[in-house]
C-alpha atoms as a PDB file:
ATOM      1  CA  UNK A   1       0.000   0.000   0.000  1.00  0.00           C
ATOM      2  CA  UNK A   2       0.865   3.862  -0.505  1.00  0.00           C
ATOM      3  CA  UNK A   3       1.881   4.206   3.093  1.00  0.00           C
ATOM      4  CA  UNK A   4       4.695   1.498   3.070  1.00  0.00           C
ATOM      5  CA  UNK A   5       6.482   4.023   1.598  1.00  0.00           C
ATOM      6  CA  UNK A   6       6.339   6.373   4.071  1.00  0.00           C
ATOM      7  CA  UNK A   7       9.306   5.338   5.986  1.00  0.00           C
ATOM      8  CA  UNK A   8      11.578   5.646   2.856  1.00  0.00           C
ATOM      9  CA  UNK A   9      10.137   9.195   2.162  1.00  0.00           C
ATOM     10  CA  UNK A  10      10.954  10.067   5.582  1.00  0.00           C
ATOM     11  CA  UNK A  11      14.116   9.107   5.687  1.00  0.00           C
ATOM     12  CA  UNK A  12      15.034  10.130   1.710  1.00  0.00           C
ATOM     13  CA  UNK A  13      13.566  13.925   3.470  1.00  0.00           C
ATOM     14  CA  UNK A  14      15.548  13.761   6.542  1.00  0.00           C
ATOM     15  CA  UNK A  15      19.009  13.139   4.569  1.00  0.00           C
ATOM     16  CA  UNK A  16      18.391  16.071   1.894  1.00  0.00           C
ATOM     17  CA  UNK A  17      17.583  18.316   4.486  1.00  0.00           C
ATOM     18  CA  UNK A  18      20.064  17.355   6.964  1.00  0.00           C
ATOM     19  CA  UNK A  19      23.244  19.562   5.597  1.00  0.00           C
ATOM     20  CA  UNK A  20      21.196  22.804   5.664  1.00  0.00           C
ATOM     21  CA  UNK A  21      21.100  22.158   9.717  1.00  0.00           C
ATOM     22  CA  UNK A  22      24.403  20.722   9.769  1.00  0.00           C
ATOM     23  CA  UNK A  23      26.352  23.472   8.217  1.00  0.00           C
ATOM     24  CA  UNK A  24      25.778  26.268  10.335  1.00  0.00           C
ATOM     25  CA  UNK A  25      26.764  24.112  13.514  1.00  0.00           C
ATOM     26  CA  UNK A  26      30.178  22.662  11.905  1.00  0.00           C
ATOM     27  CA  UNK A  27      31.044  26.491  11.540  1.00  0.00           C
ATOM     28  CA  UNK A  28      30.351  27.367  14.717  1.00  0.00           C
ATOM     29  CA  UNK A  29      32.699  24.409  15.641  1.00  0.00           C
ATOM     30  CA  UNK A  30      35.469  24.860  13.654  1.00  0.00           C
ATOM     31  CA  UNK A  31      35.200  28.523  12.267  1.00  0.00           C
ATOM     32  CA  UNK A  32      35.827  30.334  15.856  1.00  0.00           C
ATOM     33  CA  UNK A  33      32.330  30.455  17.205  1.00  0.00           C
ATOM     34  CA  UNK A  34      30.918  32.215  13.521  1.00  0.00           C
ATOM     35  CA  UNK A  35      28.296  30.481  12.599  1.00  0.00           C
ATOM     36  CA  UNK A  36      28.223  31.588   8.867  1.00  0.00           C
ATOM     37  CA  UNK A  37      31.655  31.905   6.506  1.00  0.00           C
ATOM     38  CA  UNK A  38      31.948  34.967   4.179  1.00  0.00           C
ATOM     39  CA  UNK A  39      34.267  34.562   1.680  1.00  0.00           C
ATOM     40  CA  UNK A  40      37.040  37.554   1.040  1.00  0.00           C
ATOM     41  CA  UNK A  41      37.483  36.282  -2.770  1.00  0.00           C
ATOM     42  CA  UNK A  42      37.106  39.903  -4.494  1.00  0.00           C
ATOM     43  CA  UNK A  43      38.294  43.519  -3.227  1.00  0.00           C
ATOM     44  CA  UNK A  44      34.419  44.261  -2.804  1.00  0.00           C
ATOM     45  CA  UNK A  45      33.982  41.458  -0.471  1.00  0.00           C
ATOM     46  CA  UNK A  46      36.737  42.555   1.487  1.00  0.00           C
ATOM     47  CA  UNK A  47      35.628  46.287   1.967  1.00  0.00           C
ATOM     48  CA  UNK A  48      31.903  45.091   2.954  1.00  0.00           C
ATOM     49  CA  UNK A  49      33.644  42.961   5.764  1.00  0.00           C
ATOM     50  CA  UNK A  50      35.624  45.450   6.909  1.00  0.00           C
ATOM     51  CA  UNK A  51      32.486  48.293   6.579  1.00  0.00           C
ATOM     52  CA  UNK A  52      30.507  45.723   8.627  1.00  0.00           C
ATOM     53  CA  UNK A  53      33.274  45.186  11.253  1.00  0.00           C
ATOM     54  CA  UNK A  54      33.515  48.626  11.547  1.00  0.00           C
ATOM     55  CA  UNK A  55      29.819  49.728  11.755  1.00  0.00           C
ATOM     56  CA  UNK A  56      28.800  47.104  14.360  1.00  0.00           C
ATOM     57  CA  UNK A  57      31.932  45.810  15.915  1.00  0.00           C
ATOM     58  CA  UNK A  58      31.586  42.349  14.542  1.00  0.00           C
ATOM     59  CA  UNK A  59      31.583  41.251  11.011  1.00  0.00           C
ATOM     60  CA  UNK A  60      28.712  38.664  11.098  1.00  0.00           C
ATOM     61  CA  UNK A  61      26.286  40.896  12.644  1.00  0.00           C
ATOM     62  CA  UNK A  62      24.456  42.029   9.676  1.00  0.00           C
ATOM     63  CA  UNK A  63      22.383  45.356   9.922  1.00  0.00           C
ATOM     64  CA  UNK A  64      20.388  47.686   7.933  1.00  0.00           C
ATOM     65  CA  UNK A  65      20.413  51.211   7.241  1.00  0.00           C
ATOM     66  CA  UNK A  66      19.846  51.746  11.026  1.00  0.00           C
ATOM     67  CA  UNK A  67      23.604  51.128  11.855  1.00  0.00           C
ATOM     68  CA  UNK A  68      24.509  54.066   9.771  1.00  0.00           C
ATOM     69  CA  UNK A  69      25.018  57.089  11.345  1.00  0.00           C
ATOM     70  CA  UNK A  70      23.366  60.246  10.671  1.00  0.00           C
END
């Protein structure tokens, strides 16, 4: 019947979704307590970590217009 396949569906689900969960806590582990990597590939990525480090004192803290001062 249709729900003998359940358990496989479940399990197929659990698998394909199980990397978006797991990569944010492997970073945390291994990347110094940041919990999401930015890459620093191109001069642009470089000066929007360093505006972001230097608007809110930490680069992964990601805020809008309201960290800009007037």
């Amino acid at each position: 019947m249709w729900y003998e396949a359940l358990p496989s569906l479940f399990l197929t689900g659990f698998f394909v979704c199980l990397p978006y969960g797991l990569v944010p806590v492997v970073h945390k582990i291994f990347q110094n307590g940041n919990a999401y990597s930015r890459l620093q590939n191109t001069n642009h990525d470089r000066y929007l970590f360093r505006r972001d480090t230097r608007l809110t004192g930490d680069p992964y803290v990601l805020k809008g217009l309201e960290s800009i001062p007037d």
